[in-house]
Structures are given as C-alpha cells and as structure tokens.
Protein backbone atom coordinates (compact mmCIF):
# COMPACT_ATOMS: atom_id res chain seq x y z
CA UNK A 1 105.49 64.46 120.84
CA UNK A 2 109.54 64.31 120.71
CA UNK A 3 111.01 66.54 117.72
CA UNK A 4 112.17 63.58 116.27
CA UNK A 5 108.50 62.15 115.91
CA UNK A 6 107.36 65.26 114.79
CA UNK A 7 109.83 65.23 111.88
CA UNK A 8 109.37 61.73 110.75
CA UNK A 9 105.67 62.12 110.59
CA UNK A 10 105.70 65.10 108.48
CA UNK A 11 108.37 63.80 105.73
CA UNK A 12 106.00 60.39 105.76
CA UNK A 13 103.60 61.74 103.08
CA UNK A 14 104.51 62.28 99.69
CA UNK A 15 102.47 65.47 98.84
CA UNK A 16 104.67 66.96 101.80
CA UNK A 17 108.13 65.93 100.15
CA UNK A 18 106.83 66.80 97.15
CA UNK A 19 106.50 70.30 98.50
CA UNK A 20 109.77 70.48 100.20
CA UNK A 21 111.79 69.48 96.57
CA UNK A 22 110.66 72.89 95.39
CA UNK A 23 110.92 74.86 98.59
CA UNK A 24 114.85 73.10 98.91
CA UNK A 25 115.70 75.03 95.57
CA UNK A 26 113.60 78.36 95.98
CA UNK A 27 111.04 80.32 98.39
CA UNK A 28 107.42 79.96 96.94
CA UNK A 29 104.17 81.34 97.74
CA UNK A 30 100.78 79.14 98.01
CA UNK A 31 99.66 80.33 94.68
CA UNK A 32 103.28 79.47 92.89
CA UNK A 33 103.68 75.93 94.10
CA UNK A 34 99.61 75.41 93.36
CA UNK A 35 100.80 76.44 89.49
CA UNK A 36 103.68 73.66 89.48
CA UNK A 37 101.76 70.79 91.03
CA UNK A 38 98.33 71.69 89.70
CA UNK A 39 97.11 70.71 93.32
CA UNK A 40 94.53 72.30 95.17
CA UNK A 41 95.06 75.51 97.74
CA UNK A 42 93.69 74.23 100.33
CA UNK A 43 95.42 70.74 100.10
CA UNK A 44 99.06 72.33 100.20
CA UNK A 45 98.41 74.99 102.84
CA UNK A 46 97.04 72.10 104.78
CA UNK A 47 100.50 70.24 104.19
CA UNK A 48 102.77 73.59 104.28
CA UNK A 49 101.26 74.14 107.81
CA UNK A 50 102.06 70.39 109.40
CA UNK A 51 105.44 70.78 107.75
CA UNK A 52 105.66 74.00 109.77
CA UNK A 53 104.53 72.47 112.68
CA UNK A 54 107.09 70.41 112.67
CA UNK A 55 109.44 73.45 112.47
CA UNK A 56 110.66 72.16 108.77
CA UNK A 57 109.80 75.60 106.77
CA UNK A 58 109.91 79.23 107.67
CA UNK A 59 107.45 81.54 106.24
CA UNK A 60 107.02 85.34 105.87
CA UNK A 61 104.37 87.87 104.61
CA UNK A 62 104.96 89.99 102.08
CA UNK A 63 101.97 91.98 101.49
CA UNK A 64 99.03 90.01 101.27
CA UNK A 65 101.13 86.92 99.98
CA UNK A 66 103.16 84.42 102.54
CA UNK A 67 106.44 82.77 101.27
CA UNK A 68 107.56 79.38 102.42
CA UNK A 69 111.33 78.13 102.44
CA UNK A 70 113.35 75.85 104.74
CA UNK A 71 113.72 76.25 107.85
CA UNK A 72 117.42 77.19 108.17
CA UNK A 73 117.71 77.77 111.92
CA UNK A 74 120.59 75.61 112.95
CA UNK A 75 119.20 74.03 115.88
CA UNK A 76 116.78 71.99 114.47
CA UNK A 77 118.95 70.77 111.18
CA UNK A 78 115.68 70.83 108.77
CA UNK A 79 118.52 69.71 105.44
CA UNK A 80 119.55 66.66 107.89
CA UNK A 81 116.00 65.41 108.10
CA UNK A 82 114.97 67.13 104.52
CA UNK A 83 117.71 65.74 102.34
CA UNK A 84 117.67 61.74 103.01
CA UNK A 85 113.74 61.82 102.13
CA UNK A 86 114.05 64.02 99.35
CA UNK A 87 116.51 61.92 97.60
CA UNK A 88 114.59 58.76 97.81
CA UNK A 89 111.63 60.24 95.38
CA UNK A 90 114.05 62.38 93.27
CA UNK A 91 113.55 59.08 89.94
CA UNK A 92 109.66 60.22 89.97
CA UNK A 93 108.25 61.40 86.93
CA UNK A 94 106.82 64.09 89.47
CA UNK A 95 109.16 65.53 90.42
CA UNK A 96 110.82 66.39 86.98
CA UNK A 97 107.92 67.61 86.08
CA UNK A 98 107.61 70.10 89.17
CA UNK A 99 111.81 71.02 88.32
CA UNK A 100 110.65 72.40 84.54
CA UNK A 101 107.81 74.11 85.94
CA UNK A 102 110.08 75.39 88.98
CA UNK A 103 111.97 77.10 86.32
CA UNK A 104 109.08 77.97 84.03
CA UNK A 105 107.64 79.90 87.36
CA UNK A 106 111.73 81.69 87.95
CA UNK A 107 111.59 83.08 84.37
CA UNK A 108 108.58 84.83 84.93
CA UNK A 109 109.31 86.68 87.98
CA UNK A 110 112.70 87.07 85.96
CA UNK A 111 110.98 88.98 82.85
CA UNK A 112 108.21 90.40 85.06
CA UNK A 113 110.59 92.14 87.05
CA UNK A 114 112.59 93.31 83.76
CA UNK A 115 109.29 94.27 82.10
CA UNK A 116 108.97 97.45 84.17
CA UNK A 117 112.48 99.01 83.81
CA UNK A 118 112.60 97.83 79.72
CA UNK A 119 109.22 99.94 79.94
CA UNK A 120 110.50 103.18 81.54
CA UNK A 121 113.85 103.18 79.49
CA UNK A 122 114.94 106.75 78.82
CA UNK A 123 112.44 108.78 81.14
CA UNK A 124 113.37 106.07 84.03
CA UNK A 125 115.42 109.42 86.13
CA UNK A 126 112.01 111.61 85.13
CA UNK A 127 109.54 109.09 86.30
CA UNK A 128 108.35 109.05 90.25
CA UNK A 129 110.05 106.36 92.40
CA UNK A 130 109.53 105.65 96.08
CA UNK A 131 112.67 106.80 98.25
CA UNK A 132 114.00 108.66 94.92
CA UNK A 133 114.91 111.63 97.07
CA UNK A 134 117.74 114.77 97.06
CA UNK A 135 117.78 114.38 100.34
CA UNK A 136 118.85 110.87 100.97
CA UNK A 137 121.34 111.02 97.46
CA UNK A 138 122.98 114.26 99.62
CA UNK A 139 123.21 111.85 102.25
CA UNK A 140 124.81 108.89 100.70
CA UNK A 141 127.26 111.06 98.81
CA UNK A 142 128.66 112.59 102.12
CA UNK A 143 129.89 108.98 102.87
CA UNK A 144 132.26 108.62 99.83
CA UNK A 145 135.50 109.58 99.69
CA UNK A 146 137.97 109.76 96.43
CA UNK A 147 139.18 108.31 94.66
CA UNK A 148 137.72 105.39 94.67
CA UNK A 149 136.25 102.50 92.38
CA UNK A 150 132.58 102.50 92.77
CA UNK A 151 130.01 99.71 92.14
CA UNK A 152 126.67 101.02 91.61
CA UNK A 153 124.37 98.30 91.64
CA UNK A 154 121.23 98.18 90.10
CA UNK A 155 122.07 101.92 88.63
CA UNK A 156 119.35 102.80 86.34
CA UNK A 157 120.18 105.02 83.97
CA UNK A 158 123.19 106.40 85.94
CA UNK A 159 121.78 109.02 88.01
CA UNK A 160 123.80 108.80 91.05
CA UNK A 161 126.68 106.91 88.73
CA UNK A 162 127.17 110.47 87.15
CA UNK A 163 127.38 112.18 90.15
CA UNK A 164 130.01 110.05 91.76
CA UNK A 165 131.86 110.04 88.34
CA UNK A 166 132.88 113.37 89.11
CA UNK A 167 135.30 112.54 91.77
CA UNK A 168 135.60 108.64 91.66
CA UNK A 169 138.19 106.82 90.17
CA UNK A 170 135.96 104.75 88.40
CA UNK A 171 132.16 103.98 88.14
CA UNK A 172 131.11 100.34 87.35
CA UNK A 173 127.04 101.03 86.96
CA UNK A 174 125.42 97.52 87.16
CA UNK A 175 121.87 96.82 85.58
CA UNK A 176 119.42 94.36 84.60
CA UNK A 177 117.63 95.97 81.31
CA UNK A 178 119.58 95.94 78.75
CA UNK A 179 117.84 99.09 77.39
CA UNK A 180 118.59 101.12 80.25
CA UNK A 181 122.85 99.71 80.46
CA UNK A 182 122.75 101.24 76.81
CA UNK A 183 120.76 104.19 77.20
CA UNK A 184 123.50 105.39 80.57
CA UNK A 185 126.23 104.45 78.14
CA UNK A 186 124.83 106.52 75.34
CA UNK A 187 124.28 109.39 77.98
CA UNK A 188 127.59 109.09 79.64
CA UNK A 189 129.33 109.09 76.20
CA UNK A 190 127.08 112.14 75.29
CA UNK A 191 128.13 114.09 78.99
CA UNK A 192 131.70 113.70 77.79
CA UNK A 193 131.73 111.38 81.15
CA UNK A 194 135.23 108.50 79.97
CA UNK A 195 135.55 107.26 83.78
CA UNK A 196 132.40 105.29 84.16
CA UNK A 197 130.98 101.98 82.74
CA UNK A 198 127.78 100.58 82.12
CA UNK A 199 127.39 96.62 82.79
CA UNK A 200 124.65 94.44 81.42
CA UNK A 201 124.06 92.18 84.81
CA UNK A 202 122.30 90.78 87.64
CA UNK A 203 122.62 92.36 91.44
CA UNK A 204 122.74 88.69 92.41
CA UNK A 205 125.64 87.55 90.18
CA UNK A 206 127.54 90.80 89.79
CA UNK A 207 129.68 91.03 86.43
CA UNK A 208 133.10 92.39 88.54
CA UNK A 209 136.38 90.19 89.29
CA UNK A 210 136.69 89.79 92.93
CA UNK A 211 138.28 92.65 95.07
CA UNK A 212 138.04 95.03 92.12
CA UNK A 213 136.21 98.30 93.64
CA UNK A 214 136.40 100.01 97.11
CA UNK A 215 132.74 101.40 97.70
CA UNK A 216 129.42 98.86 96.78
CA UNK A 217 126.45 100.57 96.50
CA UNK A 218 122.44 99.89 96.04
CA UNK A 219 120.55 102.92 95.73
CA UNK A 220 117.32 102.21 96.05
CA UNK A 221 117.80 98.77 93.80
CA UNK A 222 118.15 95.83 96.87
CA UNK A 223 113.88 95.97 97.22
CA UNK A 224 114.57 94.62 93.43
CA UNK A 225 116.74 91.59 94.18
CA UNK A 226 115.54 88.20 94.04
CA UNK A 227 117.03 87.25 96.85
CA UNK A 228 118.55 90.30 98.62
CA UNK A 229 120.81 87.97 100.75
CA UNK A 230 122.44 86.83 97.69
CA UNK A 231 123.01 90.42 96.07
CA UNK A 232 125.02 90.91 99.75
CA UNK A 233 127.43 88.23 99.42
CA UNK A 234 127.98 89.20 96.11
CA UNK A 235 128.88 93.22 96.90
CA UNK A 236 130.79 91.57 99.69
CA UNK A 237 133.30 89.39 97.18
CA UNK A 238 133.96 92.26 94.72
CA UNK A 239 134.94 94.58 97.69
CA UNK A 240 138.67 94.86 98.57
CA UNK A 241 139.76 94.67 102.12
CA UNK A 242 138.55 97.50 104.17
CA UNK A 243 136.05 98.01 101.16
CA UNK A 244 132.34 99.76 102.60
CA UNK A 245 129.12 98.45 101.54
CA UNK A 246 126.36 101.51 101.41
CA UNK A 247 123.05 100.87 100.79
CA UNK A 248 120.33 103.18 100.00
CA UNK A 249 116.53 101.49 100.93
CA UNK A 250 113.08 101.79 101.64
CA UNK A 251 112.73 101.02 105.24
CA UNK A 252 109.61 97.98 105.60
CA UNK A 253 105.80 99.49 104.10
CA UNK A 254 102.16 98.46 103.30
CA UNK A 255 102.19 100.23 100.35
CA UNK A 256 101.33 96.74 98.14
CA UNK A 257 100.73 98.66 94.38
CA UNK A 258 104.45 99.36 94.95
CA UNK A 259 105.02 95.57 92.99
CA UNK A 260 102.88 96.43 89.81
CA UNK A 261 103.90 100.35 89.87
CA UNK A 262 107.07 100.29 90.04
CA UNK A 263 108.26 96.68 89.51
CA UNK A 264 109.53 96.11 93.68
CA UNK A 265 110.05 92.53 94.70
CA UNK A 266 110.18 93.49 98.48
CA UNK A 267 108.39 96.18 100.37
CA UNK A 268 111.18 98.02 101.63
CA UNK A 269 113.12 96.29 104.85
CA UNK A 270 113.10 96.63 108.00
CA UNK A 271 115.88 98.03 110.40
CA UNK A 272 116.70 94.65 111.96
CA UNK A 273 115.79 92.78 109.04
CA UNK A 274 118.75 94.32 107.22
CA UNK A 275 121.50 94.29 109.89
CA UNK A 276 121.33 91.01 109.95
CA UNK A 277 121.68 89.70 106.94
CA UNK A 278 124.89 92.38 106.63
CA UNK A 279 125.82 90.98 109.51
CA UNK A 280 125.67 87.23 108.33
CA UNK A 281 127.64 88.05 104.92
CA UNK A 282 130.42 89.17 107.14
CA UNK A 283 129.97 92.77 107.41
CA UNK A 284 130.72 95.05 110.55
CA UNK A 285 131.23 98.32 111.57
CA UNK A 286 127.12 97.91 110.84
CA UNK A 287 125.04 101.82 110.79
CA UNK A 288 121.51 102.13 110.17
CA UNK A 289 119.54 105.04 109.80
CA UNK A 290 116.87 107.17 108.37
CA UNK A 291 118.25 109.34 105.76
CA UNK A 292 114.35 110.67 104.41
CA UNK A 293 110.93 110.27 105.10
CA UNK A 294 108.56 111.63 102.40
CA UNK A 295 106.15 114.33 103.32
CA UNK A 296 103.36 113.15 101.19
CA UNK A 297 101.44 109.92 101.65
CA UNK A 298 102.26 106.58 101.73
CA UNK A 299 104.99 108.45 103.68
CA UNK A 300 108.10 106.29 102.34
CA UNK A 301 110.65 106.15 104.35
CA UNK A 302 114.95 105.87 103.22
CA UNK A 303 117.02 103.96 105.13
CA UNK A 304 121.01 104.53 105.04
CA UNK A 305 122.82 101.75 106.11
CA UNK A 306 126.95 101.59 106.08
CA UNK A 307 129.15 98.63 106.73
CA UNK A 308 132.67 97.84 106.21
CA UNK A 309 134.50 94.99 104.93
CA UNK A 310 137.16 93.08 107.15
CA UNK A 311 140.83 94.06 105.98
C-alpha cells in the first residue's frame, strides 16, 4: 500500500482524529488520553498503533509508560496530512470537551511536579538527590570563567548559585516553587551574598530579556522540564553571542521510583539523545561527557555537556 493510502485510511476514522487533536497540542501516554476521552485502553492503543503504522505518531518509553506525539520527521509531512482533517471536526462538542480536559490533565503534571520541591523547601540542599555530586559541581565550575552573568536554571535553593556568586558578575537563579525562590533569597540576603537573584519561573519560559547573561546552566534540573527541548531554546534566546550553554544531567536509567522520590519527569538522557536536540536549537561546539558515576547502587551516572552559542 502507497504512503498516501496508508495516510488517508488512518485519518478516515474519527476516534483516530480524535486522538491526533490532543497529540497535535501535547505528548500523552495511553493512560492520559484514556482520562480525557473516557474511552477504553484497548480501543485507543488499537487506534494509536494504525496511526503509527501509517508513520503519523512517534512514540517513546519512559519507564514502564510509552508517550505518543506527531510524527515530526520531515519526510513524511505528518502536519500536511494531520492538519486539513483535524480542522474539519474542530465545531464538535468532542473535541472541546477533550481541550478542557487536555488542560485539566497539564495542570496536574504542573502541580505534581511542584508538589515535591514545595515539600522539601528548606532541607532541599540536605536531602539525597540522584547526580547531586562534589564531583561533577567541581567539574562544571572548572568551565566558568569571570565575570560573567550566570543563569542557573532550575536552581533550588541556590547551591551552586552561591558558589558561582563568588566570582560571577551576576547570578540569575531560576525556579519553579515559589517556596524555595524565597527561601535562596532569604539565604542569600542572610550570606551577605548582593550579586545574585532569585526568580519565581518556569525552565521552559525563562523570566530573562533576551541576550542578558553569558553562561546558561541546568544542574541537574533539565530531567525536570516538561519538555526539555523547549527549556533549550529558551537558554539559547537569553544567551548573548558567543554565550555557552552547560548542562549538568543524569545520563538515561531504569531507576523508575526516581518520578515519585524525587519528583523527575525524565529518567536521565542519553548521550545522543541530548546532542541532538542541542544541536537542533542551534548549538555547536557540542561536548559530552561523564563527569560522575555513583559508587553505590542504582549507580547514577552525570553527564557534562558544553555548547556554545553562534556569535
């Protein structure tokens, strides 16, 4: 069967376009788009996997879960098929229905993912972490140069912000809680520290002006990002020209109680995994390495990975 058959018998059902109005706006599991329609599991995997046959959605495992999204390879087109179809059902009652869900489903991974920092507020830099290591800080802090205006995003209480205070320009620490932006303020104020700044904000829609710092930096905060891809572009538009993008990760695990222990969204990345999608924001000058592995079982492993913006 040509492509073209393929894709005009898979965006014939309803059920299926259903399916692919959610998956145009966000990447769902089984068990998340089974919540907003209130259909059966069975009935959409049986529909997720013809629309994958049909090379229309991508999928990928993430622990025990698979997630589904558009296929966004550019050979086949999937939006140039997708869109047309879509937009003749968009007027049923469905389908707004499925939007306020959608978003009902959003907020909770939203305050789920909040939950566990708002919980460890204030012992968050005592508490155990996976690729929280002296080792891999030493490493990352070799790479910086003053003075310089640093982005440190996803920052926690200002650990590492502290540290870099001390010969930066200026620190920018970016976080999600609100209970941990004030508690590093509080503790920063108390430390006598004046050249650092705690901002109330999202990874993925960074509170900076554009071009306003030299070094971006996740430290063990990117396996926290909605969408990681996202959080890139975004360090890459507050960079200035010749500005370096360092990023301090768990390299790809199995280690699944990793989501309910310590709030991760990913499970770490892996080496190839992350070069591209540096690459694809616009990055080069592209290094990847192990900075850690941890002695002690699961046996996490910190990946240091360096890039440079064009200037």
């Amino acid at each position: 069967m040509s492509q073209t058959l393929k894709h005009l018998k898979a965006l014939s059902d309803p059920t299926r376009l259903r399916l692919l109005a959610l998956l145009q706006h966000e990447e769902l599991s089984v068990n998340e788009m089974q919540i907003i329609t209130e259909l059966g599991q069975s009935r959409i995997s049986t529909h997720l996997s013809l629309l994958q046959e049909a090379d229309l959605l991508s999928s990928r495992r993430d622990g025990k879960r698979s997630f589904y999204k558009i296929n966004n390879d550019p050979t086949i087109n999937s939006l140039n098929w997708i869109t047309p179809a879509i937009e003749s059902t968009k007027k049923q009652s469905q389908q707004k229905e499925d939007a306020k869900n959608l978003k009902r489903i959003i907020n909770q991974r939203h305050k789920q993912n909040q939950l566990y920092f708002n919980q460890v507020a204030g012992r968050f830099e005592q508490k155990y972490g996976p690729g929280r290591s002296w080792q891999a800080f030493g490493k990352l802090l070799i790479e910086l140069v003053p003075p310089l205006d640093i982005a440190d995003l996803g920052s926690g209480e200002g650990l590492v912000g502290e540290l870099l205070a001390q010969k930066a320009r200026k620190v920018f620490c970016i976080d999600i809680s609100k209970k941990i932006v004030k508690f590093g303020q509080t503790n920063a104020e108390k430390n006598g520290i004046k050249n650092i700044e705690f901002l109330h904000g999202d990874i993925e829609k960074i509170p900076l002006k554009t071009k306003s710092v030299d070094v971006a930096l996740f430290s063990q905060s990117l396996h926290h990002a909605k969408n990681p891809q996202t959080a890139l572009k975004e360090a890459h538009r507050i960079l200035r020209d010749s500005g370096r993008l360092i990023i301090l990760d768990l390299m790809e695990h199995q280690f699944l109680q990793a989501k309910e222990v310590y709030g991760d969204l990913w499970l770490g990345f892996s080496k190839n995994t992350l070069h591209n999608w540096i690459e694809e924001v616009g990055f080069f000058k592209i290094d990847i390495s192990e900075a850690d592995r941890e002695d002690d079982p699961p046996h996490f492993t910190t990946l240091l990975a360096t890039a440079q913006k064009q200037g």
